[in-house]
N, C-alpha and C. Protein backbone atom coordinates (compact mmCIF):
# COMPACT_ATOMS: atom_id res chain seq x y z
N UNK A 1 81.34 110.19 96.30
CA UNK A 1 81.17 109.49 97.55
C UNK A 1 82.54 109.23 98.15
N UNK A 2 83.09 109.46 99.27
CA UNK A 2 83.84 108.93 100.52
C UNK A 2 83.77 108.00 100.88
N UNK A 3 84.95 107.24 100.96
CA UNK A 3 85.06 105.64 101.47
C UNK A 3 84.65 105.66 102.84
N UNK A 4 84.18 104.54 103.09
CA UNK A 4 84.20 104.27 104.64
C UNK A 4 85.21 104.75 105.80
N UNK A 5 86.78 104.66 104.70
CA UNK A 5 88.03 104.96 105.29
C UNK A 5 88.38 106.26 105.54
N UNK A 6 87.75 107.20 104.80
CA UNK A 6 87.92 108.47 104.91
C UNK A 6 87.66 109.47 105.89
N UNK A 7 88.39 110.18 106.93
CA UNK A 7 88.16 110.82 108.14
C UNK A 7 87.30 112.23 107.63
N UNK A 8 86.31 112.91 108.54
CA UNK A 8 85.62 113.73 108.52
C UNK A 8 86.65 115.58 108.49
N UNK A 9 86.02 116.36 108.14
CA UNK A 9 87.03 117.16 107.90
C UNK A 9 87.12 117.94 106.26
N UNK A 10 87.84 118.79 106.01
CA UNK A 10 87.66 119.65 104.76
C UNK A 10 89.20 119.48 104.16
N UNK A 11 89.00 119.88 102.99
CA UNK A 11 90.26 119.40 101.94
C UNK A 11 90.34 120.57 101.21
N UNK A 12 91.72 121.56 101.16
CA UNK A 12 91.09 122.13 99.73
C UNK A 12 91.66 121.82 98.44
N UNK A 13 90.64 121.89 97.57
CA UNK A 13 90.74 121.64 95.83
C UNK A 13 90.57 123.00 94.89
N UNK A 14 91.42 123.32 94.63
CA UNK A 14 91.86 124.65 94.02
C UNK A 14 91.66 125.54 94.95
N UNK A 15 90.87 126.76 94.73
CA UNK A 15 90.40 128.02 95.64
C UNK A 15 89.54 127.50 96.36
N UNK A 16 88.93 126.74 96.35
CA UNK A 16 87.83 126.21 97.54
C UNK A 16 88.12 125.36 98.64
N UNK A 17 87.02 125.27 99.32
CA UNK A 17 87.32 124.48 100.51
C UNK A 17 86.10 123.72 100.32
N UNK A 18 86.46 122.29 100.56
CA UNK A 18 85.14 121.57 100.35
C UNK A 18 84.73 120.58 101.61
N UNK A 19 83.95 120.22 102.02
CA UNK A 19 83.62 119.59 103.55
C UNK A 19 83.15 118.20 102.91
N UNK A 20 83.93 116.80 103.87
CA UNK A 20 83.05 116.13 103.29
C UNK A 20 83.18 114.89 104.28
N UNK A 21 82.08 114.04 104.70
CA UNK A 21 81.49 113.75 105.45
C UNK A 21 81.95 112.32 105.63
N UNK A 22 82.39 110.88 106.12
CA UNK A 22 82.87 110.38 105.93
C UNK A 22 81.96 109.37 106.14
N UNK A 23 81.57 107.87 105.02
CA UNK A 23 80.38 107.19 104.89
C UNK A 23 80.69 106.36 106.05
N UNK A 24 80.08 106.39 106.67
CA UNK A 24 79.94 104.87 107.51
C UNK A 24 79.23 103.33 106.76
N UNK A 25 79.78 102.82 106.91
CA UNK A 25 79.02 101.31 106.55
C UNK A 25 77.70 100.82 107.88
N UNK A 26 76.98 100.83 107.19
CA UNK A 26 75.48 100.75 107.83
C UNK A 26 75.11 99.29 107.90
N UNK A 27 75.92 97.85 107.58
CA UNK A 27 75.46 96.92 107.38
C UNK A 27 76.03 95.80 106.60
N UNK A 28 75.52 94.50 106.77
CA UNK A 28 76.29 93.48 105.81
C UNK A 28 76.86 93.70 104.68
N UNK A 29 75.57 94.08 103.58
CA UNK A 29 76.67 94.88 102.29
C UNK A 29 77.17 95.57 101.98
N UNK A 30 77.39 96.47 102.90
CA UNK A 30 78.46 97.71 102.66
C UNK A 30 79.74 97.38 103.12
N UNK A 31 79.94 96.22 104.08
CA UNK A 31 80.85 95.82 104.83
C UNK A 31 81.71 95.01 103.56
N UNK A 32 80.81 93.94 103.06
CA UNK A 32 80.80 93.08 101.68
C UNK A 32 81.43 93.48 100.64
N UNK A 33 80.70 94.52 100.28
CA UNK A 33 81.84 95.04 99.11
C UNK A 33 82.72 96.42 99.32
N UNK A 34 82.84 96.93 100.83
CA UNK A 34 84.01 97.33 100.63
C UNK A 34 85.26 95.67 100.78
N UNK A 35 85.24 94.61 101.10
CA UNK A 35 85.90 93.86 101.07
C UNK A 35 86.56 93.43 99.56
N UNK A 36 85.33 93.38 98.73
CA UNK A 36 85.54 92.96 97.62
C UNK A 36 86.06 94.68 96.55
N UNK A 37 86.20 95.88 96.97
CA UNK A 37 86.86 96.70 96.55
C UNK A 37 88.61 96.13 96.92
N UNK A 38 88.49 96.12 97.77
CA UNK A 38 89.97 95.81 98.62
C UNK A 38 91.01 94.62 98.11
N UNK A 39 90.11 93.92 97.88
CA UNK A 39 90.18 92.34 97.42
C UNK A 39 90.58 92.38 95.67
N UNK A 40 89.87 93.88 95.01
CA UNK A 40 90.35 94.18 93.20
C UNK A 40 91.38 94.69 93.54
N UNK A 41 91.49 95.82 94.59
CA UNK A 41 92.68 96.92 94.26
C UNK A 41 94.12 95.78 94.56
N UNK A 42 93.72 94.84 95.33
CA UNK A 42 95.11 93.66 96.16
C UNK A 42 95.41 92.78 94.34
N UNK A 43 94.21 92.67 94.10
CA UNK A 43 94.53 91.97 92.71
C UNK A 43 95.04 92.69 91.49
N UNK A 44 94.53 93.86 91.82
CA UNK A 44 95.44 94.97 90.27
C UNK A 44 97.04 95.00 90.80
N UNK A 45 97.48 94.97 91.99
CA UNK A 45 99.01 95.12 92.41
C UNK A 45 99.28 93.62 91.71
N UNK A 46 98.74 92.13 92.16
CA UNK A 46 99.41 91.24 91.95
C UNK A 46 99.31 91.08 90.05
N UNK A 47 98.02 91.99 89.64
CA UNK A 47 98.11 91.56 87.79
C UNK A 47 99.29 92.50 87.06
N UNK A 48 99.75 93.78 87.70
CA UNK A 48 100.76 94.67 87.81
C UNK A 48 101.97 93.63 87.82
N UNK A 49 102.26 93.07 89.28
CA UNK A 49 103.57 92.61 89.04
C UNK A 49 103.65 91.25 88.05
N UNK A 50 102.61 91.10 87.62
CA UNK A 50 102.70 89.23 87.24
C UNK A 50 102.83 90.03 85.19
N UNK A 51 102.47 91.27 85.39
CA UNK A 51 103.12 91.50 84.33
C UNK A 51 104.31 93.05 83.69
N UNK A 52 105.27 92.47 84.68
CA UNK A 52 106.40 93.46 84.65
C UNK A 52 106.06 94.63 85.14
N UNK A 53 105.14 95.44 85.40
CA UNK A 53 104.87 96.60 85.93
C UNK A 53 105.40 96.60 87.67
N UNK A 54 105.15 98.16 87.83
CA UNK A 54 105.41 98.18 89.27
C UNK A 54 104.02 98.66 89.36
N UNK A 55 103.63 97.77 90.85
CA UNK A 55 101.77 98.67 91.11
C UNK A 55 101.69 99.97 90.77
N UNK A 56 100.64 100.13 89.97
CA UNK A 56 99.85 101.32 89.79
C UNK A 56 99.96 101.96 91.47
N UNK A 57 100.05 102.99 91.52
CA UNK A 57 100.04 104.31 92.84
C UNK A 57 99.85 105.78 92.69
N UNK A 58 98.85 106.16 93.06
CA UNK A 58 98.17 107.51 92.40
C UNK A 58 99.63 108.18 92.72
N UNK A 59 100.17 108.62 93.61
CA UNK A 59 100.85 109.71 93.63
C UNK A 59 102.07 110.14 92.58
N UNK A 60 102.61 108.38 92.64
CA UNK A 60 103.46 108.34 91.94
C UNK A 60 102.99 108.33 90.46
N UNK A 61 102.26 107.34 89.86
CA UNK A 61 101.90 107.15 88.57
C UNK A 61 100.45 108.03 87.76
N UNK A 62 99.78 108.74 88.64
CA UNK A 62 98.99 109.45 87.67
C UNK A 62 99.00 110.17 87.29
N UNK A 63 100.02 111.15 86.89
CA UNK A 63 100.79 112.18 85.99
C UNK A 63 101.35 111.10 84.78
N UNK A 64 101.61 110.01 84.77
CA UNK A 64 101.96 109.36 83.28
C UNK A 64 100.67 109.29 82.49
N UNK A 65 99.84 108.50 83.43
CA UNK A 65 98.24 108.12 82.87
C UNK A 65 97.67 109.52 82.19
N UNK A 66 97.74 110.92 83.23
CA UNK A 66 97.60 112.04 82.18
C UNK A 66 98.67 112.12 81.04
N UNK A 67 99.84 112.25 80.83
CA UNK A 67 100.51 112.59 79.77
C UNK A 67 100.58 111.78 78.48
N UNK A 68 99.70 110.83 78.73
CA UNK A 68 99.28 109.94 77.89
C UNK A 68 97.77 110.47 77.03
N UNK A 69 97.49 110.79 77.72
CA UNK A 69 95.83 111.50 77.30
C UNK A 69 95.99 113.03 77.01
N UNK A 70 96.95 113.54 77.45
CA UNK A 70 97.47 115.03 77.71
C UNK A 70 96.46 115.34 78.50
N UNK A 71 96.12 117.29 78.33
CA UNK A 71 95.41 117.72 79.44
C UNK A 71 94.12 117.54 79.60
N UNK A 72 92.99 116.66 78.43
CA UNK A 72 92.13 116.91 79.02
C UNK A 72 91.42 115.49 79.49
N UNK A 73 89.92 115.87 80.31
CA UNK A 73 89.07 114.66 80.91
C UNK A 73 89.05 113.59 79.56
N UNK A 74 89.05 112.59 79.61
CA UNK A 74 89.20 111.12 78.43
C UNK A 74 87.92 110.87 78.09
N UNK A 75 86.82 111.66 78.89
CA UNK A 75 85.70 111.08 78.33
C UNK A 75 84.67 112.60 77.78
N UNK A 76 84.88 113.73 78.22
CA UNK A 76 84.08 114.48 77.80
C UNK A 76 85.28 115.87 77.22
N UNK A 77 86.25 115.96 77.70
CA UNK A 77 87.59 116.67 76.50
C UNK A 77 87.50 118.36 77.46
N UNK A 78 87.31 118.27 78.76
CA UNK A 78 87.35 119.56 79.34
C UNK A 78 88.66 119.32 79.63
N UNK A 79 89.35 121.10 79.39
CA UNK A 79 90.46 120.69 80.01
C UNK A 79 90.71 120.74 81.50
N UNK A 80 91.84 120.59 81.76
CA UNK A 80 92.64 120.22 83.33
C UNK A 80 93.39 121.76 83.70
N UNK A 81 92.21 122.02 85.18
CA UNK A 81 93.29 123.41 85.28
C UNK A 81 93.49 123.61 86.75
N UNK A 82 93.94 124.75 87.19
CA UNK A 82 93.96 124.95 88.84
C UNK A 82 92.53 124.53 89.38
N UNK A 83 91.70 124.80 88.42
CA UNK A 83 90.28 124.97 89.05
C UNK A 83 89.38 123.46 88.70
N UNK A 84 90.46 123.13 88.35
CA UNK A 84 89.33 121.92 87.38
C UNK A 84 90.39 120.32 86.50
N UNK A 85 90.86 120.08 88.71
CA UNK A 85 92.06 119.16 88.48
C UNK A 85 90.93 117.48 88.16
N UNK A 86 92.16 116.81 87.48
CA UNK A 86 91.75 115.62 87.52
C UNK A 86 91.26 114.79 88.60
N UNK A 87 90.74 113.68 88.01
CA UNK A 87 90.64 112.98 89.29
C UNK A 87 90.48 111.55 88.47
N UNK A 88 90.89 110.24 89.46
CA UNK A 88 91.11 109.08 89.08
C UNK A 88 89.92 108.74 88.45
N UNK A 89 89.37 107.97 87.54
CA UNK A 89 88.41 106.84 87.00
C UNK A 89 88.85 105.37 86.93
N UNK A 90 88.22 104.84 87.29
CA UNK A 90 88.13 103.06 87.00
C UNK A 90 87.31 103.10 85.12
N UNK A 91 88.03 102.42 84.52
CA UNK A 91 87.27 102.53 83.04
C UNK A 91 86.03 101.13 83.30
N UNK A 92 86.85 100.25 84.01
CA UNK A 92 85.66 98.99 84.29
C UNK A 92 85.69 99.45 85.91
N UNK A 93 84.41 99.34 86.51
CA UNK A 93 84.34 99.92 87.72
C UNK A 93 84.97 98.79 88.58
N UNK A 94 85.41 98.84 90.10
CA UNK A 94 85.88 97.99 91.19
C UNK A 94 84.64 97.65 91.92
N UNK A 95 84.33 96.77 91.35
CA UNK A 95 82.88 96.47 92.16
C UNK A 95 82.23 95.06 91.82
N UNK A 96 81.94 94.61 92.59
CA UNK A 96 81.62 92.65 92.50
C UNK A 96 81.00 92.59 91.24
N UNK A 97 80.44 93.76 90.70
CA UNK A 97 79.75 93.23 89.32
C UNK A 97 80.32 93.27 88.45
N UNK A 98 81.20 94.52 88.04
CA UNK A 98 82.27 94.30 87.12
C UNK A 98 83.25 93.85 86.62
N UNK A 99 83.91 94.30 88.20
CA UNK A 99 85.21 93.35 88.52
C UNK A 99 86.67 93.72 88.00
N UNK A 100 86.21 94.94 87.66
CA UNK A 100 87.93 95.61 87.09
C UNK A 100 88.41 95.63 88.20
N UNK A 101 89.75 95.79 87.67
CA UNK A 101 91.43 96.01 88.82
C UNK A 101 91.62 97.54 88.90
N UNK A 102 92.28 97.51 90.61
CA UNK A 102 92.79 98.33 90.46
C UNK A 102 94.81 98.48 89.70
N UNK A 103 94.43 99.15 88.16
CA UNK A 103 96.02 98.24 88.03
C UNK A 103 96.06 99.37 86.71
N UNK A 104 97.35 99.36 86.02
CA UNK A 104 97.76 100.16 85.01
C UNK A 104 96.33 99.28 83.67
N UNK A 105 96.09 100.67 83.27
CA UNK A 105 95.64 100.42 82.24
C UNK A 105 94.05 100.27 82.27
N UNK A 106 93.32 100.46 83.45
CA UNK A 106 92.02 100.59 83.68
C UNK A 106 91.91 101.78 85.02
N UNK A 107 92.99 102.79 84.82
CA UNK A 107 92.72 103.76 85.62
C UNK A 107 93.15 105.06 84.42
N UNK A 108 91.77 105.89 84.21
CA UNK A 108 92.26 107.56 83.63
C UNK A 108 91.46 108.50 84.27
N UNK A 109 92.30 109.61 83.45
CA UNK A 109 91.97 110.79 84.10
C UNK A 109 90.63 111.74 83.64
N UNK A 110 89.81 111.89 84.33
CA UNK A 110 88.44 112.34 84.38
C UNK A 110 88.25 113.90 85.19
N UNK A 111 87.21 114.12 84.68
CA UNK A 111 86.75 115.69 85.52
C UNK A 111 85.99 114.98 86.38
N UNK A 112 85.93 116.03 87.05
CA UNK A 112 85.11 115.49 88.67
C UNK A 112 83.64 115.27 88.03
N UNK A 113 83.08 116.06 87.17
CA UNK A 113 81.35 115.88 86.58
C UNK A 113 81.53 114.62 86.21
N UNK A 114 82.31 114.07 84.78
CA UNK A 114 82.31 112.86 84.40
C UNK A 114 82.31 111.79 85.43
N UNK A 115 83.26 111.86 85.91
CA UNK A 115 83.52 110.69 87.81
C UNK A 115 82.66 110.72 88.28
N UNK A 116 81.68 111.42 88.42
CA UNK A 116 80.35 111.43 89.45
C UNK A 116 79.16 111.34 88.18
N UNK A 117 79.20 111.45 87.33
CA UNK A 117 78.01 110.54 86.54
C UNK A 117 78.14 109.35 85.54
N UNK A 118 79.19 108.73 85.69
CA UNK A 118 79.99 107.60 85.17
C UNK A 118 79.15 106.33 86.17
N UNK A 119 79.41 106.76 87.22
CA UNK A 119 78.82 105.75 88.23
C UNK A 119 78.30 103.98 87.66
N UNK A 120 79.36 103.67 87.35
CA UNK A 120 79.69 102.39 86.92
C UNK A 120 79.24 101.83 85.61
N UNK A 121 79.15 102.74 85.02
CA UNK A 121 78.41 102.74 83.31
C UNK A 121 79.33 102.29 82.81
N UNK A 122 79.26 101.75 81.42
CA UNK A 122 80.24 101.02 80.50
C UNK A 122 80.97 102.48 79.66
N UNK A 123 82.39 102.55 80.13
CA UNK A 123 82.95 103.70 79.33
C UNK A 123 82.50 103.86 77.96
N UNK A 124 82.21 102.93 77.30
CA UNK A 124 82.30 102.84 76.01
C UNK A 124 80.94 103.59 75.74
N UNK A 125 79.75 103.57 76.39
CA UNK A 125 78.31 104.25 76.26
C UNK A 125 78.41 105.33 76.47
N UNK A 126 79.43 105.57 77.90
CA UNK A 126 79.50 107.16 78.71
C UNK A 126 80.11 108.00 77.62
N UNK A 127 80.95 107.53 76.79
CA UNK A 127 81.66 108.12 75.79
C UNK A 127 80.95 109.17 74.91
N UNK A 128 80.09 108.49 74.37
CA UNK A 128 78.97 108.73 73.14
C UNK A 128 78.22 109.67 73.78
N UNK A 129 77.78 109.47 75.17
CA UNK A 129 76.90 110.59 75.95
C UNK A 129 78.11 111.67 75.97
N UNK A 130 78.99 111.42 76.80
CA UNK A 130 79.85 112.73 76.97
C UNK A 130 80.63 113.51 75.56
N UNK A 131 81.15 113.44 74.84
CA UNK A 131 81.82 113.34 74.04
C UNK A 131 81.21 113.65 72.42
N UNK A 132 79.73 113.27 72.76
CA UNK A 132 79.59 113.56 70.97
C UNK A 132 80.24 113.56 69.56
N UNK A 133 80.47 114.54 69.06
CA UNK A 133 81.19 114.37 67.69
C UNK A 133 82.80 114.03 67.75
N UNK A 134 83.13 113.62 68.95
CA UNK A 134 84.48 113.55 69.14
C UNK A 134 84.37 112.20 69.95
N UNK A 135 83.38 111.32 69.87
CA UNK A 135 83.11 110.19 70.39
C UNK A 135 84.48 109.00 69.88
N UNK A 136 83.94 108.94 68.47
CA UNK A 136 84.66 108.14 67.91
C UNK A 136 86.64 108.13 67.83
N UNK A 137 87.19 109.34 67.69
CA UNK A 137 88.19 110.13 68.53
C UNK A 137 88.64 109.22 70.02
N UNK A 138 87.87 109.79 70.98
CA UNK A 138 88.30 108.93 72.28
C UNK A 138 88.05 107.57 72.23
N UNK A 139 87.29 107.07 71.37
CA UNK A 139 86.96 105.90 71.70
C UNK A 139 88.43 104.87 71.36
N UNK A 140 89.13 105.90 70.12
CA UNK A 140 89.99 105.08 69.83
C UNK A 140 91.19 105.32 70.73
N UNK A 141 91.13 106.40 70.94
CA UNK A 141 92.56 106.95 71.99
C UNK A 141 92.47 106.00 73.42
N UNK A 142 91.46 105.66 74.21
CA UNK A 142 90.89 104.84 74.74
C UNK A 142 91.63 103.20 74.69
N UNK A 143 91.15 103.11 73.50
CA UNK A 143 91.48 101.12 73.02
C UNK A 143 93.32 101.41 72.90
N UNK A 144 93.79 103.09 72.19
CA UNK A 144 95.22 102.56 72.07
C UNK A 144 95.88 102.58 73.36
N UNK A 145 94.77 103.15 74.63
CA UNK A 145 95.47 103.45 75.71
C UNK A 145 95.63 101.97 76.59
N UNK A 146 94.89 101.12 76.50
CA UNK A 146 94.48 100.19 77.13
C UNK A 146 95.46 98.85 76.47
N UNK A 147 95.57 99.30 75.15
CA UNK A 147 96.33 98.47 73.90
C UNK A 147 98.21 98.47 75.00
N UNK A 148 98.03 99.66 74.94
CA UNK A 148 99.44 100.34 75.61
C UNK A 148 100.34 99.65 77.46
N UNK A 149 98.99 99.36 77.53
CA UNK A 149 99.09 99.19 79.31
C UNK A 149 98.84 97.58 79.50
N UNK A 150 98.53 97.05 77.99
CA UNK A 150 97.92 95.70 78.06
C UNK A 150 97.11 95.08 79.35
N UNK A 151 96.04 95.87 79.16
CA UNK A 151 94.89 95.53 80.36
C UNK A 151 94.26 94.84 79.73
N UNK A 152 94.66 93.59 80.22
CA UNK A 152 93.25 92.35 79.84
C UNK A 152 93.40 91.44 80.83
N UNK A 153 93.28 91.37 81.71
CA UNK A 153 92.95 90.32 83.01
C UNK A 153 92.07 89.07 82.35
N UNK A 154 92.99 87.72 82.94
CA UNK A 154 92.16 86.95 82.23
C UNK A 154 91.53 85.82 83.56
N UNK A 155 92.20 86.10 84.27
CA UNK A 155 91.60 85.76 85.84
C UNK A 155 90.16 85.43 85.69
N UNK A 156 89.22 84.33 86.05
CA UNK A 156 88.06 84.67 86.37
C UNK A 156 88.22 84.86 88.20
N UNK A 157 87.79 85.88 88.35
CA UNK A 157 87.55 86.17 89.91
C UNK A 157 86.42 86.15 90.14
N UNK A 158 85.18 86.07 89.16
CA UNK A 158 83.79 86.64 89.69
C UNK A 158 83.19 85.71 90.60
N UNK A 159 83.86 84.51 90.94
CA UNK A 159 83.41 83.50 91.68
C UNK A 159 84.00 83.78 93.31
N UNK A 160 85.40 83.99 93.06
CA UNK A 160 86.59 84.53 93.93
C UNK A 160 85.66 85.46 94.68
N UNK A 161 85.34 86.56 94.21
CA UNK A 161 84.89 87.59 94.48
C UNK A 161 83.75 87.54 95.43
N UNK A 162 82.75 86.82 94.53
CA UNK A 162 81.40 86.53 95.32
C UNK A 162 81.35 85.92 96.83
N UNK A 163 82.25 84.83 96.33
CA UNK A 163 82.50 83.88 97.76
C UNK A 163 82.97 85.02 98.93
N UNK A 164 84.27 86.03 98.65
CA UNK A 164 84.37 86.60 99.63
C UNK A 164 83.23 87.92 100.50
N UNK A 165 82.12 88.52 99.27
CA UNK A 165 81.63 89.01 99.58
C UNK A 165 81.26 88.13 100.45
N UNK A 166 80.43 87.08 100.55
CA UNK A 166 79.29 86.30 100.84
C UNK A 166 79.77 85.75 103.15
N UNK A 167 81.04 85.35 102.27
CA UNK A 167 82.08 85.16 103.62
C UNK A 167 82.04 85.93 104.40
N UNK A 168 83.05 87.13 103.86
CA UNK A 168 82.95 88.25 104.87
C UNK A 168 82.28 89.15 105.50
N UNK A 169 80.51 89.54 104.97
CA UNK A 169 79.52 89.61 105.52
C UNK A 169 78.85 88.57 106.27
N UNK A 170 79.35 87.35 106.36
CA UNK A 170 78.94 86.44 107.42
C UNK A 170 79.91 86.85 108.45
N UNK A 171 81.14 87.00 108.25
CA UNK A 171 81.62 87.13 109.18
C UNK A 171 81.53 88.50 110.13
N UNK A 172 81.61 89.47 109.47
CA UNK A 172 81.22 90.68 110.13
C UNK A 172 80.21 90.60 110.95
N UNK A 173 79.04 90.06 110.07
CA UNK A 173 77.56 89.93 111.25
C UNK A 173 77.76 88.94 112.15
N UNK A 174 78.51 87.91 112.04
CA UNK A 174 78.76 86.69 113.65
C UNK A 174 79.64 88.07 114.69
N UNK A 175 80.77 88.65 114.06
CA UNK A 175 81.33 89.37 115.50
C UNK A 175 80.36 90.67 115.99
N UNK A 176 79.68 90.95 115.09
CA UNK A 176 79.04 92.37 115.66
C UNK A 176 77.73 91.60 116.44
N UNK A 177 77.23 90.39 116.03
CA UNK A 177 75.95 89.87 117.08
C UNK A 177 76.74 89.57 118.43
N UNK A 178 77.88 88.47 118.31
CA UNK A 178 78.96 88.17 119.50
C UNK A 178 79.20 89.62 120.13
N UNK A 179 79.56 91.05 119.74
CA UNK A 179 79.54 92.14 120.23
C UNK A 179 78.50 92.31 121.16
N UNK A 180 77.47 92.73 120.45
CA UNK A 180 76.29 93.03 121.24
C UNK A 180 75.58 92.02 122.71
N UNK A 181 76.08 90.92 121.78
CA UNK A 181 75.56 89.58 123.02
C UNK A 181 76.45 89.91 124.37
N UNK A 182 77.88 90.13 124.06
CA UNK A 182 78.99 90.56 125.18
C UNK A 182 78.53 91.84 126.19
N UNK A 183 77.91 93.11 125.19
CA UNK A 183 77.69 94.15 125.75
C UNK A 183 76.27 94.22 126.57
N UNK A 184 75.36 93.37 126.09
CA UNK A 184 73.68 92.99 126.83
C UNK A 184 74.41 92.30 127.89
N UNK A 185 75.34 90.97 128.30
CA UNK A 185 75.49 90.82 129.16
C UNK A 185 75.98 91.65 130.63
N UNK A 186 76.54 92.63 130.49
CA UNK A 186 76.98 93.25 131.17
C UNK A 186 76.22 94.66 131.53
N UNK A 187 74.65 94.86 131.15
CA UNK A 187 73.86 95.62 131.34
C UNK A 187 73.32 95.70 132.36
């Protein structure tokens, strides 16, 4: 899936060309928790600097996050090639329910299949599905990776979080009714 933010238009990823469509937000909760995406990734920069790191930044930093795992996906062991590049994972997803950061140490490198059927599952289950006899293997490479990056947020935000969903879909829907009320007047 494509963020809300993402312009319409084709990209290419290895030999292909891929088209892809850019989501619009249709409504209070889509508005909601892209806020509360925005609101983890602002908090993985400040749990980054509050512990010596410099923010996590794909361009710059996700070639370490691979050379840490080497070449292949962390959860199902395909390797990484022209045809079959990585792509970011959240290990705890960015999303009001989970509530991971965007920040060192809860971002690896995944195949595009895994990333698109991960869809906010507990790594630790997706593992055992993807991975099989080599479960136990990642699971530990995993804990030493996380051991490594010391990802443990001890923040409770889930309150933080909620409130702003809750907020900022009030607020979105007061200016878009004030919108419409502005634009009926002038009909």
């Amino acid at each position: 899936m494509i963020s809300a933010i993402a312009s319409q238009g084709a990209t290419r990823v290895g030999a292909r060309q891929v088209k892809y469509r850019a989501v619009m937000p249709r409504g209070r909760p889509d508005i909601a928790n892209t806020s509360v995406r925005i609101f983890l990734h602002e908090m993985g920069v400040a749990y980054d600097e509050e512990r010596g790191k410099e923010p996590y930044k794909k361009p710059k930093h996700f070639q370490q996050v691979q050379d840490f795992f080497g070449n292949p996906c962390c959860y199902c062991g395909v390797e990484f090639s022209t045809t079959e590049a990585p792509v970011e994972d959240h290990l705890i997803p960015t999303n009001k329910t989970d509530l991971g950061l965007h920040a060192w140490g809860n971002i690896v490198p995944a195949c595009r299949e895994c990333n698109a059927k991960k869809q906010g599952g507990d790594w630790r289950d997706f593992i055992i599905e993807r991975a099989g006899v080599d479960a136990a293997e990642r699971h530990a490479r995993m804990r030493e990776f996380i051991s490594a990056q010391g990802y443990a947020p001890k923040q409770d935000i889930g309150e933080i979080a909620g409130e702003l969903y809750d907020e900022v879909g009030d607020i979105a829907m007061t200016l878009i009714r004030a919108k419409i009320k502005r634009v009926r007047e002038k009909l």
